[in-house]
Structure formats: structure tokens, C-alpha cells
C-alpha atoms as a PDB file:
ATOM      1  CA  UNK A   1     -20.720  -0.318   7.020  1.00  0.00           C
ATOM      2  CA  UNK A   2     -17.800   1.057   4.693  1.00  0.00           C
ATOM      3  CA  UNK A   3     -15.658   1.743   7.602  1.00  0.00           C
ATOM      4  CA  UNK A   4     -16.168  -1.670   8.805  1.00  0.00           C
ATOM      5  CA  UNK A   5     -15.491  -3.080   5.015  1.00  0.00           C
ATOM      6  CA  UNK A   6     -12.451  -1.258   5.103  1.00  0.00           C
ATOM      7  CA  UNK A   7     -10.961  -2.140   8.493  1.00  0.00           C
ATOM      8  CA  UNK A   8     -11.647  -5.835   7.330  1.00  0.00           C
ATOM      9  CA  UNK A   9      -9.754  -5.421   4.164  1.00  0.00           C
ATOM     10  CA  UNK A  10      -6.603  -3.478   6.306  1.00  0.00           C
ATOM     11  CA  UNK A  11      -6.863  -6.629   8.670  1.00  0.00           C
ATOM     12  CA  UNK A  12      -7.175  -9.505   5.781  1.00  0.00           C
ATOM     13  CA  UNK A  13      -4.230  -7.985   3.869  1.00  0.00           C
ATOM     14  CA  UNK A  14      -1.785  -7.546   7.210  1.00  0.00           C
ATOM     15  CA  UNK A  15      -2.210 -10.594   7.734  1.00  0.00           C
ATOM     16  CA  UNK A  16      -1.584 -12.392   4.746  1.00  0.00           C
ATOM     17  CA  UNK A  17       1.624  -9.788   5.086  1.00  0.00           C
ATOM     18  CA  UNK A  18       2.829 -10.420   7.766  1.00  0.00           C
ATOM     19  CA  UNK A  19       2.506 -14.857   6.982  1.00  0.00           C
ATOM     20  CA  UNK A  20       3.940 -14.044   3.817  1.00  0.00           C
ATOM     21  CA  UNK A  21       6.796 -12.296   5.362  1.00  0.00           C
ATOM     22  CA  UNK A  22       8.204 -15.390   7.031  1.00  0.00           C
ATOM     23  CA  UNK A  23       7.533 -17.355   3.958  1.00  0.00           C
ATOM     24  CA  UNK A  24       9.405 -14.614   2.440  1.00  0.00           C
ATOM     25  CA  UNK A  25      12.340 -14.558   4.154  1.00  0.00           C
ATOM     26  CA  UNK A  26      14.633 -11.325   4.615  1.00  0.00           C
ATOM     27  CA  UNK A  27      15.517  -9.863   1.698  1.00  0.00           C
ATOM     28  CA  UNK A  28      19.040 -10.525  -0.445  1.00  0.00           C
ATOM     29  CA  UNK A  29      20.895 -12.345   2.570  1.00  0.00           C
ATOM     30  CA  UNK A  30      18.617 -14.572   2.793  1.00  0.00           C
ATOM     31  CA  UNK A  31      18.158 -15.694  -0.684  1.00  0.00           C
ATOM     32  CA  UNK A  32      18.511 -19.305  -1.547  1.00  0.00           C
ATOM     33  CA  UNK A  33      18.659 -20.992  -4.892  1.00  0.00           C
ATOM     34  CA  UNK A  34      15.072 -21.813  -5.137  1.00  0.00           C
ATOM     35  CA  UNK A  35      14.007 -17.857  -5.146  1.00  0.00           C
ATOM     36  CA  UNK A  36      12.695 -16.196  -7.665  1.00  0.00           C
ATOM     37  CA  UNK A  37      13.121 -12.042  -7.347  1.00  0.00           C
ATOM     38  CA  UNK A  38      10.670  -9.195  -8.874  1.00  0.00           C
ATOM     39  CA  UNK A  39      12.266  -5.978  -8.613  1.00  0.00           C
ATOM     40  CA  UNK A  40       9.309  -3.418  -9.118  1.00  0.00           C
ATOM     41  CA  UNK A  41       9.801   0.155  -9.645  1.00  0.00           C
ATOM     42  CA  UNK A  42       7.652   3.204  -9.062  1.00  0.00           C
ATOM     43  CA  UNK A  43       8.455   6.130 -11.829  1.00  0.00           C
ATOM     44  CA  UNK A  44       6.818   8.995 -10.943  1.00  0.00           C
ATOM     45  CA  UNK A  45       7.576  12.313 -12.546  1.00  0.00           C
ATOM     46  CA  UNK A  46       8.011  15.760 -10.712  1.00  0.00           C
ATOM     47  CA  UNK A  47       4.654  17.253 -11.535  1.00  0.00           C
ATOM     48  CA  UNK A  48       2.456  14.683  -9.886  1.00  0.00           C
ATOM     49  CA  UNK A  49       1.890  15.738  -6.398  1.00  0.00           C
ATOM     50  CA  UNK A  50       3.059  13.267  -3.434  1.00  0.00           C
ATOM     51  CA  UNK A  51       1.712  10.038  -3.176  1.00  0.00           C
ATOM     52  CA  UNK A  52       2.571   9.894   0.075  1.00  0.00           C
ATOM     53  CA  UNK A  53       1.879   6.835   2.460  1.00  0.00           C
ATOM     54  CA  UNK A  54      -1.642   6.374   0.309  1.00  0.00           C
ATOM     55  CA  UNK A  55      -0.279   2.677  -1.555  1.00  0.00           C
ATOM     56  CA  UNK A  56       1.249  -0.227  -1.410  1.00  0.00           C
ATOM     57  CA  UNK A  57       3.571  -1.695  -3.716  1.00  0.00           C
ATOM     58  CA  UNK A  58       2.202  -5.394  -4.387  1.00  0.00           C
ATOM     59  CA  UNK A  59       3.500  -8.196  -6.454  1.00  0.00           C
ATOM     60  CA  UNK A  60       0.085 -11.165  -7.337  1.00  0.00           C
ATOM     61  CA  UNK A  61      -0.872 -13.973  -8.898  1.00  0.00           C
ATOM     62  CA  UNK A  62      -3.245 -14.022 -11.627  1.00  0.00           C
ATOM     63  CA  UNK A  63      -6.114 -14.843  -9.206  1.00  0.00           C
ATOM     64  CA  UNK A  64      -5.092 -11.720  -7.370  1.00  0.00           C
ATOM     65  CA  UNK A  65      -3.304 -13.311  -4.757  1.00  0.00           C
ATOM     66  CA  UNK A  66      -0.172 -11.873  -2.995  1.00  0.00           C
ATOM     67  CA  UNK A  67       3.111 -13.790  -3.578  1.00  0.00           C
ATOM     68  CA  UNK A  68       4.878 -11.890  -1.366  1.00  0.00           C
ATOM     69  CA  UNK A  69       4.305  -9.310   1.927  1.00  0.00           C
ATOM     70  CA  UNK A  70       3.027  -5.867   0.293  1.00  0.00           C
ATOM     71  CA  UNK A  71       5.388  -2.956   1.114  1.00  0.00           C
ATOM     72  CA  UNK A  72       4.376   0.299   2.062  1.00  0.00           C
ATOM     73  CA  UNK A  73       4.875   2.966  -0.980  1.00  0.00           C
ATOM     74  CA  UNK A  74       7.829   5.253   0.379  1.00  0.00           C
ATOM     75  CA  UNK A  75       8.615   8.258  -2.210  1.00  0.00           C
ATOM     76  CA  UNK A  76      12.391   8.453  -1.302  1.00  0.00           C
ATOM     77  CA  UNK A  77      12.473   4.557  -2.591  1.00  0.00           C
ATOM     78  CA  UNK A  78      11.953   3.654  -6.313  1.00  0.00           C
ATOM     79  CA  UNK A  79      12.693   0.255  -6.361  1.00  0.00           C
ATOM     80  CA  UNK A  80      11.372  -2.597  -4.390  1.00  0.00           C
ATOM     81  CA  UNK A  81      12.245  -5.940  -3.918  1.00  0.00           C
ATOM     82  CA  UNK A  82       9.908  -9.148  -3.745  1.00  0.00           C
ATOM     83  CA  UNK A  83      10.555 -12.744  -3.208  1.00  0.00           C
ATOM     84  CA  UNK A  84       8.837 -16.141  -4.072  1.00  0.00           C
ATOM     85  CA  UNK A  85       9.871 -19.602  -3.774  1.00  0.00           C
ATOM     86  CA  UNK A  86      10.027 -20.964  -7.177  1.00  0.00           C
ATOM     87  CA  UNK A  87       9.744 -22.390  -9.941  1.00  0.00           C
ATOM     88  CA  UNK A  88       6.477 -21.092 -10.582  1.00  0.00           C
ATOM     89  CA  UNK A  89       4.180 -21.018 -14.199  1.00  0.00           C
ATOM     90  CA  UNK A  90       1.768 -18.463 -14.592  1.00  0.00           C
ATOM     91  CA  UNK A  91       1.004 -14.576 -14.131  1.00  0.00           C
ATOM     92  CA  UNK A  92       2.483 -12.346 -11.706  1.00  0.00           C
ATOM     93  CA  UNK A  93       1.279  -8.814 -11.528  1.00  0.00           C
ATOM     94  CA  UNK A  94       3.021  -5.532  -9.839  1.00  0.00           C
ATOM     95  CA  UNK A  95       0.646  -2.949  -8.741  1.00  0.00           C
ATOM     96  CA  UNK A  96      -0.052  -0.253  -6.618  1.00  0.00           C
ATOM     97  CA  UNK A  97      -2.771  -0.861  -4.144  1.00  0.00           C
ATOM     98  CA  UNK A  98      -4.412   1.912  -1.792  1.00  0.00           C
ATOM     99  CA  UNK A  99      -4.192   1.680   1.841  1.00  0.00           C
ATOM    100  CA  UNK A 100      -7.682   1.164   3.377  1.00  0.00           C
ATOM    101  CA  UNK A 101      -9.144   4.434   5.327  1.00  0.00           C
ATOM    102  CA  UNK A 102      -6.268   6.766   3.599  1.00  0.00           C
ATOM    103  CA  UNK A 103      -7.679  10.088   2.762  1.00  0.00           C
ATOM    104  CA  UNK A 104      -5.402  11.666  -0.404  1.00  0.00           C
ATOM    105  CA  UNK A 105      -7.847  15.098  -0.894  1.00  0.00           C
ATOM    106  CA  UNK A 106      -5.085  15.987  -3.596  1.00  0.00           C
ATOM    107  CA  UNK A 107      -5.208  13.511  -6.460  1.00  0.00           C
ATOM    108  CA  UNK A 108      -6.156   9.993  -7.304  1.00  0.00           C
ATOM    109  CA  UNK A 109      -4.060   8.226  -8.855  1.00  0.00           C
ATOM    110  CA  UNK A 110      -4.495   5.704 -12.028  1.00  0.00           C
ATOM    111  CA  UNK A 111      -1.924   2.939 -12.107  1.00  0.00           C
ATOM    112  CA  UNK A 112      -1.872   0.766 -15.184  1.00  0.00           C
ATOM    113  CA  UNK A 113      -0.616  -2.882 -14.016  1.00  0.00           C
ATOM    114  CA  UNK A 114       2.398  -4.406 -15.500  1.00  0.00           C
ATOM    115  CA  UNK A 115       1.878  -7.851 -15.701  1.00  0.00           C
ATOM    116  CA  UNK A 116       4.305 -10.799 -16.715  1.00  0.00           C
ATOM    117  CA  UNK A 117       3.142 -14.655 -17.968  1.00  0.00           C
ATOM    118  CA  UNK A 118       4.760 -17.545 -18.108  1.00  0.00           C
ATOM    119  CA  UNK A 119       7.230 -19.917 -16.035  1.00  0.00           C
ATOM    120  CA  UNK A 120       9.217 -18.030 -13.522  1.00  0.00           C
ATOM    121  CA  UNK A 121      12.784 -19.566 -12.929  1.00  0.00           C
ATOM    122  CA  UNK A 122      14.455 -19.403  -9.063  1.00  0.00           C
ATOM    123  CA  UNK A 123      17.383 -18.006  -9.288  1.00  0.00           C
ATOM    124  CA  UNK A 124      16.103 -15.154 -11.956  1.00  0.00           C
ATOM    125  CA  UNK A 125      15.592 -11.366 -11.370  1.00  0.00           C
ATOM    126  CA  UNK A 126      12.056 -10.253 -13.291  1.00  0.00           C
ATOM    127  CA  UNK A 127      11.924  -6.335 -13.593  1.00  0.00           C
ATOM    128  CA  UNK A 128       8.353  -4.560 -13.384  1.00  0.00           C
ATOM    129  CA  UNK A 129       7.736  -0.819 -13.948  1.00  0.00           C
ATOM    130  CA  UNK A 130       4.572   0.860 -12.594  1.00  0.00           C
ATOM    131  CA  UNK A 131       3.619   4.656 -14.034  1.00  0.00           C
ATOM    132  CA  UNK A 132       1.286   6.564 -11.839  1.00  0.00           C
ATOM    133  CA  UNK A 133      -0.854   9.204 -13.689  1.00  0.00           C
ATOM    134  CA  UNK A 134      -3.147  11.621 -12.250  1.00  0.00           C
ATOM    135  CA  UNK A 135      -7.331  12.388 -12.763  1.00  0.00           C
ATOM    136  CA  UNK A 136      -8.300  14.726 -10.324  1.00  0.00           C
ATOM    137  CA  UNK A 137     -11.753  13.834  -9.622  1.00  0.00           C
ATOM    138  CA  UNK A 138     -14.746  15.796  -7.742  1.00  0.00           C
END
């Protein structure tokens, strides 16, 4: 029953990914006067172990809902770029989110969100800054 759970949850959020991602558009060539940008970066230091492909990187609402494709963790990349058609008020939140049915034996990780409130102007660059820690659990 898990495994179906989680294969449910992989499908539900590729989807909403991949509509988002025309909503979304293409990144900075595409970028019209009526976008608003999060830039979200991942700081990890050198003595956690790899987080591999185990997360996303995901930019939501307050309600929890994504306001732009999630993108695939990548440790070579730090920063990562998000669009949303704007002007929007309320709460956007950066997080990491683990991929469904990834096995990471080494560590689990503990990512405090950084979330932002109020109204978000197109046209405007809002930075976000995630810190994965470690807990080893057993």
C-alpha cells in the first residue's frame, strides 16, 4: 500500500510539473514584465555526505501548492531559478522535498523552510536560502 502511496505522489507531483512548466515558461529568455523570479539556493557544507538525486528543490504557496515546476536537486548547481506570473500577495515557501521511492541509506536530511510573506512584485528577484543538516537515524 506504501509503494502504491508513493507512486501516486511521484505521478500527482510530475504532473502538476510538467503543467506548471508551460505556465512557466523557459527560464530568463523568456521572461516578460509580469514575472516574478525566486532564486533559491542550496548551501550545503563539505562534511554532509551527498544528497544526491534524493530532493527536489520546490518553491509553494502557503497552502502548499507549487508555483512553479519542482527541479531536481543537482549537487554541482547551487542556485535555482523559479518563475510565477505576478503580482501575487501572500506566502511563498522554498524547500527541499524528497523524491518518492528514493532510498538515501546514508543520512536524512532536516531542511528548515525559508519562507517569505507579503505582495510579490513582477519584475522583482526574491532570494531564498535553504541549509540542509544531518540526523542520522536507525
Amino acid at each position: 500500500m506504501k509503494t502504491i502511496a508513493k507512486t501516486l505522489l511521484a505521478t500527482i507531483l510530475l504532473m502538476v510539473s510538467f503543467s506548471a512548466f508551460s505556465f512557466a515558461g523557459n527560464g530568463a529568455a523568456n521572461i516578460s514584465t509580469g514575472t516574478i523570479i525566486y532564486q533559491v539556493t542550496v548551501h550545503v557544507s563539505n562534511d554532509i555526505p551527498m544528497i544526491g538525486n534524493y530532493y527536489y528543490v520546490a518553491v509553494m504557496d502557503g497552502q502548499g501548492k507549487l508555483v512553479a515546476p519542482v527541479q531536481m536537486y543537482n549537487s554541482g548547481k547551487m542556485t535555482y531559478t523559479f518563475l510565477e506570473a505576478g503580482p501575487v500577495k501572500g506566502t511563498r515557501v522554498a524547500t527541499l522535498i524528497p523524491v518518492p521511492n528514493a532510498e538515501n541509506p546514508d543520512a536524512h536530511f532536516i531542511v528548515p523552510p525559508d519562507v517569505k510573506t507579503g505582495v510579490f512584485a513582477p519584475g522583482s528577484i526574491y532570494n531564498f536560502n535553504l541549509w540542509p543538516t544531518t540526523t542520522r537515524t536507525r
